[in-house]
Protein backbone atom coordinates (compact mmCIF):
# COMPACT_ATOMS: atom_id res chain seq x y z
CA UNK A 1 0.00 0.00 0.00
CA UNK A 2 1.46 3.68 -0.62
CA UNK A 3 2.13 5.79 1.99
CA UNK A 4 -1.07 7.80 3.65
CA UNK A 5 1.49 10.49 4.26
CA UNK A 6 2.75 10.57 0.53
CA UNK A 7 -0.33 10.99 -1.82
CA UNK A 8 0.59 9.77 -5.38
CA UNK A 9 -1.26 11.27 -8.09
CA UNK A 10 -1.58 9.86 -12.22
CA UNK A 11 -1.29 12.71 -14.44
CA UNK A 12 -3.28 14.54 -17.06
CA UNK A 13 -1.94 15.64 -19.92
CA UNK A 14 -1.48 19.07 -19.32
CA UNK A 15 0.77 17.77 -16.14
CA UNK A 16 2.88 15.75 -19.12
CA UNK A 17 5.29 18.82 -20.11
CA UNK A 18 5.65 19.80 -16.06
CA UNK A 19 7.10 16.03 -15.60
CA UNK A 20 9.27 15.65 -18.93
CA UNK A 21 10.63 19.33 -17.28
CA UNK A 22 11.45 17.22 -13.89
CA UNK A 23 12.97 14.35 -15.44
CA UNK A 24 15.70 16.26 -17.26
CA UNK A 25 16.71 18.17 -14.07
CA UNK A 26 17.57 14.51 -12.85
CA UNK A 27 18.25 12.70 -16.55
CA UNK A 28 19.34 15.63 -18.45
CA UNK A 29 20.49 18.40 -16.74
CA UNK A 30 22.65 20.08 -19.31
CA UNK A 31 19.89 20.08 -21.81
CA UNK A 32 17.02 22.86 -21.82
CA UNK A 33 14.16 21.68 -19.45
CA UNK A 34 11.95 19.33 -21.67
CA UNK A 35 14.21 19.12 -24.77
CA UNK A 36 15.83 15.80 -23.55
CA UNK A 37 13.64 12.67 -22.28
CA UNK A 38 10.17 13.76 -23.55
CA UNK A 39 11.86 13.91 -27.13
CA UNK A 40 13.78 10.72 -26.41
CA UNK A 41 10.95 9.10 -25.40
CA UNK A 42 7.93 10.84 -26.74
CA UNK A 43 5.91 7.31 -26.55
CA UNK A 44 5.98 7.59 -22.71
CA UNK A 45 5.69 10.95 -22.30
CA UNK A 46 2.86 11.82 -24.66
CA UNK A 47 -0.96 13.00 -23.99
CA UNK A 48 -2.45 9.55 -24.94
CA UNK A 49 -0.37 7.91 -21.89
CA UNK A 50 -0.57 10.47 -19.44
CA UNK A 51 -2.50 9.10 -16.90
CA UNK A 52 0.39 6.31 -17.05
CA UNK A 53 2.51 8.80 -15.50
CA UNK A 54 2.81 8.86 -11.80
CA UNK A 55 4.11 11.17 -9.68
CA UNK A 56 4.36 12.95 -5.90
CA UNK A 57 4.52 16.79 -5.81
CA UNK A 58 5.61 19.86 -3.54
CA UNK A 59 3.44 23.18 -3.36
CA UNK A 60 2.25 22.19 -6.89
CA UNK A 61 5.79 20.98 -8.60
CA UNK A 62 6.73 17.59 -9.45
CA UNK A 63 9.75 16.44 -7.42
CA UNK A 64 9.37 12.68 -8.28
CA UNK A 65 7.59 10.37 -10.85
CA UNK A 66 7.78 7.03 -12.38
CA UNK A 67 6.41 6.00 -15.83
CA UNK A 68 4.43 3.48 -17.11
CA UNK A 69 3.61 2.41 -20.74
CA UNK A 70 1.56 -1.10 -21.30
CA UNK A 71 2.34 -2.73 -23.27
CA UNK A 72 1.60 -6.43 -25.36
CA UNK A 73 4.85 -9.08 -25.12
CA UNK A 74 4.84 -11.63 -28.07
CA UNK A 75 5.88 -15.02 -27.61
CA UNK A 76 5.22 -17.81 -29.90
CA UNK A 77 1.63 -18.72 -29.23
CA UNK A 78 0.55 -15.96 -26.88
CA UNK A 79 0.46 -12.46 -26.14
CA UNK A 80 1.11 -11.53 -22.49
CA UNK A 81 -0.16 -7.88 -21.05
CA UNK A 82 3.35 -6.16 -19.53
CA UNK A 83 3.24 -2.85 -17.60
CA UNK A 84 6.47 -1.58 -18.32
CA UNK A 85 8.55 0.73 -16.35
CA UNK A 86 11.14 3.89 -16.95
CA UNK A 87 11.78 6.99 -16.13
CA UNK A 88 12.19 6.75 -12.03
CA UNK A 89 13.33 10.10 -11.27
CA UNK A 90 13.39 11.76 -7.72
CA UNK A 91 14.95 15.77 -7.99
CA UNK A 92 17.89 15.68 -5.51
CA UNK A 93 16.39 17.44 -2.56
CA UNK A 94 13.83 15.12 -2.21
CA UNK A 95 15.61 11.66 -2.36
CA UNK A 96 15.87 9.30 0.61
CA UNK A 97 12.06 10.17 1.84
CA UNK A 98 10.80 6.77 0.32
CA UNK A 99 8.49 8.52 -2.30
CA UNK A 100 10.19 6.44 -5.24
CA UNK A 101 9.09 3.27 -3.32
CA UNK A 102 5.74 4.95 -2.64
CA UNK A 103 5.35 5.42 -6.12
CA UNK A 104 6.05 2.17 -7.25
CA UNK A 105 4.13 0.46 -4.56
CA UNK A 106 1.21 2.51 -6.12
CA UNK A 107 1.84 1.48 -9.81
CA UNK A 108 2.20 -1.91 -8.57
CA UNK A 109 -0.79 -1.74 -7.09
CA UNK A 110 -2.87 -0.03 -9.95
CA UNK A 111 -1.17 -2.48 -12.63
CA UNK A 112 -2.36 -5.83 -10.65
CA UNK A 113 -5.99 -4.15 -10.06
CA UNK A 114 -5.70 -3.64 -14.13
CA UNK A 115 -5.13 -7.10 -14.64
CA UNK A 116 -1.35 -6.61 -15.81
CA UNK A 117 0.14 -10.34 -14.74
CA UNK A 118 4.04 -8.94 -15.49
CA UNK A 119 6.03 -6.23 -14.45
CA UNK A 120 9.11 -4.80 -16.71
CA UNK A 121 11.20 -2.41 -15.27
CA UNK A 122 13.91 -0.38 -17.20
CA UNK A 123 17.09 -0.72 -14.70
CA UNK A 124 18.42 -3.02 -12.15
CA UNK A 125 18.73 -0.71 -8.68
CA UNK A 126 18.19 -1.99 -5.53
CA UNK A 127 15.42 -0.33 -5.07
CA UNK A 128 13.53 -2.70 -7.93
CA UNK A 129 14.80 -5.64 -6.32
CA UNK A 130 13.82 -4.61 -2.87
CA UNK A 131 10.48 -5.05 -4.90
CA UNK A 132 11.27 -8.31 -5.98
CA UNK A 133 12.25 -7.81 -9.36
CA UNK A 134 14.94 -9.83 -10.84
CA UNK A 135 16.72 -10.12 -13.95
CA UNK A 136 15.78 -12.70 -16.32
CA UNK A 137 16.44 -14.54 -19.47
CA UNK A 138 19.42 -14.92 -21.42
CA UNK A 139 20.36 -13.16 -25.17
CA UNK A 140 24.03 -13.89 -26.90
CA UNK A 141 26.18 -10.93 -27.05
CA UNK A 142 29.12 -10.45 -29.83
CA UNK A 143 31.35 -7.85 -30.18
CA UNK A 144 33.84 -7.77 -33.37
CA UNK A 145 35.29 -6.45 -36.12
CA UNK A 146 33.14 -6.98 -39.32
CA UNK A 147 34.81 -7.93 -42.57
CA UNK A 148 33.14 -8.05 -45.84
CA UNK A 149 32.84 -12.69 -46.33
CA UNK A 150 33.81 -14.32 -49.44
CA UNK A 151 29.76 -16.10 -49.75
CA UNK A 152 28.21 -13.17 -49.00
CA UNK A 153 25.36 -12.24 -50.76
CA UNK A 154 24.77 -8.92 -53.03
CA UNK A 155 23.05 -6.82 -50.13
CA UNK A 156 22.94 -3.07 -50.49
CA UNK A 157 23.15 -0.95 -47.47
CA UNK A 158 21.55 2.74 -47.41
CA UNK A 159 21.62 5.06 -44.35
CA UNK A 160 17.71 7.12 -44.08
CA UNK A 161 18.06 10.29 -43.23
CA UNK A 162 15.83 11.73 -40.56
CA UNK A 163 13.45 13.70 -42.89
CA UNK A 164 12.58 9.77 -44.59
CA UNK A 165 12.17 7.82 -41.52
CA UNK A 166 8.39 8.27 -41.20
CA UNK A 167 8.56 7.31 -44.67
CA UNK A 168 9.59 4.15 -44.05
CA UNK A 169 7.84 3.00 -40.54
CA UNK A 170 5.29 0.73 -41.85
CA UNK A 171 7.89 -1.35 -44.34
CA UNK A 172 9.89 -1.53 -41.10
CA UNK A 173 7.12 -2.23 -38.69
CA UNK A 174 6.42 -5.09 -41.20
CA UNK A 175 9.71 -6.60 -40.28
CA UNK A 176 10.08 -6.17 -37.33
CA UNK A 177 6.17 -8.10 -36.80
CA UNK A 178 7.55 -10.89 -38.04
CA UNK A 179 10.01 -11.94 -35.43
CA UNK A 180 9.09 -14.08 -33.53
CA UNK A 181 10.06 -12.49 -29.78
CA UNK A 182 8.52 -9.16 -29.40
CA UNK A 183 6.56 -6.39 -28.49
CA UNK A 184 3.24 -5.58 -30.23
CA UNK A 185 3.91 -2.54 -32.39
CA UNK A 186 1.57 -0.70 -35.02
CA UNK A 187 2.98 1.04 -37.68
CA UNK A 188 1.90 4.44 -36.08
CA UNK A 189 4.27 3.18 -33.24
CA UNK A 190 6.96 2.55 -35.30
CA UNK A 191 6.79 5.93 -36.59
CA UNK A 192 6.96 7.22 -33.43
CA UNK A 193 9.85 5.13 -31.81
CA UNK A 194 11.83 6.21 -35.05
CA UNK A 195 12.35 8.99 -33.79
CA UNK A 196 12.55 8.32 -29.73
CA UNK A 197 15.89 8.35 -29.50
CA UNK A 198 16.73 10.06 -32.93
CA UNK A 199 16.80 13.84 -31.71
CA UNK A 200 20.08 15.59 -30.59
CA UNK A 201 20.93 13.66 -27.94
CA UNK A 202 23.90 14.65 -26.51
CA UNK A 203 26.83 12.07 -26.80
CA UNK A 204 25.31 10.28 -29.27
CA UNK A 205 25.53 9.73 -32.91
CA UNK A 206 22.47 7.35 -33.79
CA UNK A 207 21.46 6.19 -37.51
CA UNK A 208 19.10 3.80 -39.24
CA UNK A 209 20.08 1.87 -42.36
CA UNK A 210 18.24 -0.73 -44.34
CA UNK A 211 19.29 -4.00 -46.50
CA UNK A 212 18.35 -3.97 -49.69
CA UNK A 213 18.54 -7.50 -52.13
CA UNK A 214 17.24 -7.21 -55.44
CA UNK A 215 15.60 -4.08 -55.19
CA UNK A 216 13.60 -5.54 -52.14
CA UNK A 217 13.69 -3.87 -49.08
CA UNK A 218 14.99 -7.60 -46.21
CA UNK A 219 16.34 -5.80 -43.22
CA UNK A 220 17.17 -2.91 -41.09
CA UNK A 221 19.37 -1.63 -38.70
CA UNK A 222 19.31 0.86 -36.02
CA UNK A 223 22.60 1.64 -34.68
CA UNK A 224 24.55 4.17 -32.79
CA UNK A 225 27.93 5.36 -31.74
CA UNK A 226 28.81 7.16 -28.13
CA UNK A 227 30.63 9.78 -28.37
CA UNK A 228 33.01 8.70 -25.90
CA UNK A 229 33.85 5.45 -27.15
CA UNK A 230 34.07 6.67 -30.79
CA UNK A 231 35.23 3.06 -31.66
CA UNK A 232 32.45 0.77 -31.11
CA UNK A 233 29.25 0.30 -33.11
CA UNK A 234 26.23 -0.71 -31.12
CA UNK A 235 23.66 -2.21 -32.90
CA UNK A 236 19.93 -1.46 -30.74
CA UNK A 237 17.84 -3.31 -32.77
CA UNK A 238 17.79 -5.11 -35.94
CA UNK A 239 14.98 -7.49 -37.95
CA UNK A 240 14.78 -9.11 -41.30
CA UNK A 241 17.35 -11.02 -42.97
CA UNK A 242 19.66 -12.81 -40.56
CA UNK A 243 22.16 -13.30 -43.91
CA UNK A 244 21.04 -9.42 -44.96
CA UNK A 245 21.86 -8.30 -41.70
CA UNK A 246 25.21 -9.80 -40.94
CA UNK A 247 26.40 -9.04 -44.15
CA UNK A 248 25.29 -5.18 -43.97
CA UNK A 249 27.71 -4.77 -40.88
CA UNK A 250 30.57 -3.72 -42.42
CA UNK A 251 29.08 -1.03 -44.51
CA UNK A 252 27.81 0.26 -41.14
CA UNK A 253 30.96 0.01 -39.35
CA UNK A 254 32.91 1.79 -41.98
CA UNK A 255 29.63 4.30 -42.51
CA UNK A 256 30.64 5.58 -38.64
CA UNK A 257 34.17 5.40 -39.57
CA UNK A 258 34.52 2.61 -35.89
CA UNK A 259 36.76 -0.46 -35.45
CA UNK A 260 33.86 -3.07 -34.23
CA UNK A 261 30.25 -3.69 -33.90
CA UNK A 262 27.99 -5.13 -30.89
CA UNK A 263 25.56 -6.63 -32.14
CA UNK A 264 22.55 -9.01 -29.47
CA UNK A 265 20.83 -12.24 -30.52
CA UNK A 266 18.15 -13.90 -29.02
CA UNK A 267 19.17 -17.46 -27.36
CA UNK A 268 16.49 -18.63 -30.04
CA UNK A 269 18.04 -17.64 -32.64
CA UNK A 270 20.45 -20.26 -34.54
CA UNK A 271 20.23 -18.96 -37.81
CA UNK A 272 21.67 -15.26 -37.02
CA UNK A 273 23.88 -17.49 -33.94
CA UNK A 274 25.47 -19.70 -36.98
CA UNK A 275 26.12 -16.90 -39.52
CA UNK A 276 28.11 -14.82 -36.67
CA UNK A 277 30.18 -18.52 -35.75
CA UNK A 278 30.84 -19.00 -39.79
CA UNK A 279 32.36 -15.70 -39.88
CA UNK A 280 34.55 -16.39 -36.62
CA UNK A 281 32.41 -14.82 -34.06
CA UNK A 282 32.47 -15.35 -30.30
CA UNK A 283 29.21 -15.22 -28.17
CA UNK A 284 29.18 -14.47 -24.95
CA UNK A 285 25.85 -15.12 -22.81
CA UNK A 286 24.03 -12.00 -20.47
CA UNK A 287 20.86 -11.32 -19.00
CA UNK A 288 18.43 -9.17 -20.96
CA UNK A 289 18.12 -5.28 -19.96
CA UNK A 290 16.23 -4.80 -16.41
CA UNK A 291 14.06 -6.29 -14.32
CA UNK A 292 11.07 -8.01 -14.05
CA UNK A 293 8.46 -9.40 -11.95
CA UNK A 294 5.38 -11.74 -11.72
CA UNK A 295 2.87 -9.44 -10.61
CA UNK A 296 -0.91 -11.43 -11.02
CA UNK A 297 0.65 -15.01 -10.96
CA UNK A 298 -2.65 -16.61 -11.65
CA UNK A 299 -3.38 -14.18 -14.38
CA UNK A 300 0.50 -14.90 -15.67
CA UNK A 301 -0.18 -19.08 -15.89
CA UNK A 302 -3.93 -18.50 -17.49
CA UNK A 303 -2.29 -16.47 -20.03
CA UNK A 304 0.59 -18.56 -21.04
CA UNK A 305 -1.40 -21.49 -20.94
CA UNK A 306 -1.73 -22.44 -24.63
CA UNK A 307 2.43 -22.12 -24.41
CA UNK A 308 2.95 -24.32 -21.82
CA UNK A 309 0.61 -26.82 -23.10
CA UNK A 310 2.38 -26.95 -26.54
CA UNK A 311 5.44 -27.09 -25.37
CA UNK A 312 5.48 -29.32 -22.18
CA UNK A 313 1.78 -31.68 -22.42
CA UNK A 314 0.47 -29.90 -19.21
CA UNK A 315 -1.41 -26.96 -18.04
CA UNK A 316 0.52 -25.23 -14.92
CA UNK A 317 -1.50 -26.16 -11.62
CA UNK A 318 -1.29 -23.18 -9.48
CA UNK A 319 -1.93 -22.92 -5.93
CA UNK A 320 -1.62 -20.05 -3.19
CA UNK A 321 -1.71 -20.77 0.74
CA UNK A 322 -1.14 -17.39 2.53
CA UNK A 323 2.18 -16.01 0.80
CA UNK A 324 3.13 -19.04 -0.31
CA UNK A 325 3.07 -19.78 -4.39
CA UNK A 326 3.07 -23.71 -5.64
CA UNK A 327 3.14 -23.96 -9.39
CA UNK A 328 3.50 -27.31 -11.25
CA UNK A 329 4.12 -28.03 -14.68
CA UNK A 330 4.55 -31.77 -15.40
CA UNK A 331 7.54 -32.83 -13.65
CA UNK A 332 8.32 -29.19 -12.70
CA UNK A 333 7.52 -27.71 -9.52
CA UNK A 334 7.92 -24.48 -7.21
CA UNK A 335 7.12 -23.66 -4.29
CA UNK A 336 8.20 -20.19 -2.58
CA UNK A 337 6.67 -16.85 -1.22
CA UNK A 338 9.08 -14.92 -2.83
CA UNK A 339 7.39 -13.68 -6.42
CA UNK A 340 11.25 -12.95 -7.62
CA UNK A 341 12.40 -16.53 -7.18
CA UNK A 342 9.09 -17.67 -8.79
CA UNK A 343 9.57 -15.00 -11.46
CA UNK A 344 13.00 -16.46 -12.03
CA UNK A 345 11.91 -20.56 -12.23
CA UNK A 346 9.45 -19.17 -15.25
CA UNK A 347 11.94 -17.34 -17.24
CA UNK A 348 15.46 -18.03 -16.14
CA UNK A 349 17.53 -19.99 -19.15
CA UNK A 350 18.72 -23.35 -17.41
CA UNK A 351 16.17 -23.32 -14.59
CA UNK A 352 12.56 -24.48 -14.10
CA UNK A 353 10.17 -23.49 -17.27
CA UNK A 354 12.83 -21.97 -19.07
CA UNK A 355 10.27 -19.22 -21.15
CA UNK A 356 12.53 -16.65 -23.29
CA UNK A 357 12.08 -13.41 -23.09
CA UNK A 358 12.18 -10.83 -25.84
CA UNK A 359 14.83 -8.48 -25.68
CA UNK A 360 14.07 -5.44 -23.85
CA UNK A 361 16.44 -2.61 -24.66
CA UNK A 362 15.65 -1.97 -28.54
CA UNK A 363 13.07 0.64 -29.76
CA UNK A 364 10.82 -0.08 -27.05
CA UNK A 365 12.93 0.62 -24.22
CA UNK A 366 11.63 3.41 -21.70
């Protein structure tokens, strides 16, 4: 429950510009007050998600917020409701009174009352995990220098510039629909997270190319380049052509003029996983970006029902005694009171179910 002596209030949207203001004093304080996150991330701080927005204020000012965007997590067979979580920002003078935690407790509480049966939250501070969120999953990570392979194919590599990129969001959206771990994304979305993190970000040099074969449009990349580690490529997301995309690396490593690229795979993923091997490339596993957490377990297990069923021959049996969860899936069973170690059995690679997780720090990341 929040605080009685901290009253939490969801915004409106003509509270949206007074909280993008507050979370570049704490983000982006060298930028002009609401030229930094609200353009970065226009998708969370917009009108149509305002009331998503929560926050705790002083004589009428916002001194600390949290943000919320739902959204729809696609795994293969199912679509799973995720509240997802960014933007925790508490302006200096006001930090260690426990309003972040109030905050959160509130959103927490909202998001189960909405039905939401997961919890994604941008970072991994101790203050998420004192709420029982965990990190999860497992992607490959490779880092190397690109070199143009004797079988490659003939793929042509163009750079968008920004005035085009709305141009293109529904051929990308397209692409990036078909993968099969993901977040649900329209094509008005896509148009939108084109340009989230597109604006003049200080620091940061960031691009979007596509992969061209035969005059049709397979792949795209969006990449960028700090500004302090001029050398390294990273790629933020990528769909299409696993042959398309490999291949297009070197014209995008020479295009920012760096020595390698980092490019993530998902652990499902053996077709991009055995290009990068034939062309000498070491993988290294890590946990997706953030946190997450089990928040309506029932609601979790009645959703992902058709997936366990397909995959394992059983429904999950789920049973609650006081704080304590049992779930059971065939031969697999759990039994705890703490939602992160049961959040962990369902997603962890190696350990209990074993579901994947989509990666979590590409266009949709808040």
């Amino acid at each position: 429950m929040t605080s009685p002596n901290i009253p939490v209030h969801r915004a409106t949207p003509d509270r949206v510009a007074a909280l993008g203001e507050m979370a570049d004093a704490v983000f982006r304080p060298h930028q002009p007050p609401g030229q930094g996150m609200p353009r970065e991330f226009p998708h969370l701080f917009s009108a149509e998600n305002a009331t998503n927005l929560y926050y705790v204020e002083s004589a009428g000012t916002p001194v600390s917020m949290v943000g919320v965007l739902p959204q729809q997590m696609v795994l293969p067979g199912v679509t799973l409701d995720v509240a997802s979580i960014g933007s925790v920002a508490t302006l200096p003078a006001y930090e260690r009174r426990g309003i972040s935690s109030a905050i959160l407790q509130r959103v927490i509480s909202d998001a189960v009352a909405a039905g939401f049966p997961l919890l994604l939250v941008s970072g991994e501070r101790g203050l998420y995990r004192r709420l029982q969120c965990v990190a999860v999953g497992q992607m490959w990570e490779a880092e190397w220098t690109p070199f143009d392979a004797a079988d490659r194919v003939p793929i042509k590599v163009e750079e968008v510039p920004e005035d085009e990129r709305f141009a293109f969001a529904a051929r990308l959206a397209e692409l990036y629909r078909r993968e099969p771990y993901r977040f649900r994304r329209t094509d008005a979305e896509m148009a939108v997270r084109l340009n989230a993190l597109w604006t003049q970000r200080k620091g940061y040099d960031q691009r979007l190319f596509t992969c061209w074969e035969g005059g049709h449009l397979v792949g795209y990349v969006v990449a960028y380049r700090e500004n302090r580690m001029p050398e390294v490529v990273d790629v933020m997301e990528w769909a299409g052509s696993r042959l398309a995309v490999a291949d297009a690396l070197p014209n995008i490593q020479r295009a920012f003029g760096a020595a390698r690229v980092r490019l993530r795979v998902h652990r499902c993923d053996t077709t991009m996983q055995d290009r990068l091997r034939q062309l000498g490339v070491a993988l290294r596993s890590a946990h997706v970006q953030g946190t997450v957490r089990l928040l309506d377990v029932e609601a979790f297990f009645a959703q992902v029902q058709p997936l366990l069923e397909e995959r394992f021959g059983e429904r999950a049996a789920v049973a609650r005694h006081g704080d304590v969860w049992t779930v059971q899936v065939g031969d697999l069973r759990v039994t705890t009171e703490d939602v992160g170690e049961l959040t962990a059995w369902v997603f962890d690679a190696g350990g209990g179910l074993d579901l994947e997780f989509p990666h979590t720090d590409d266009l949709n990341y808040i």
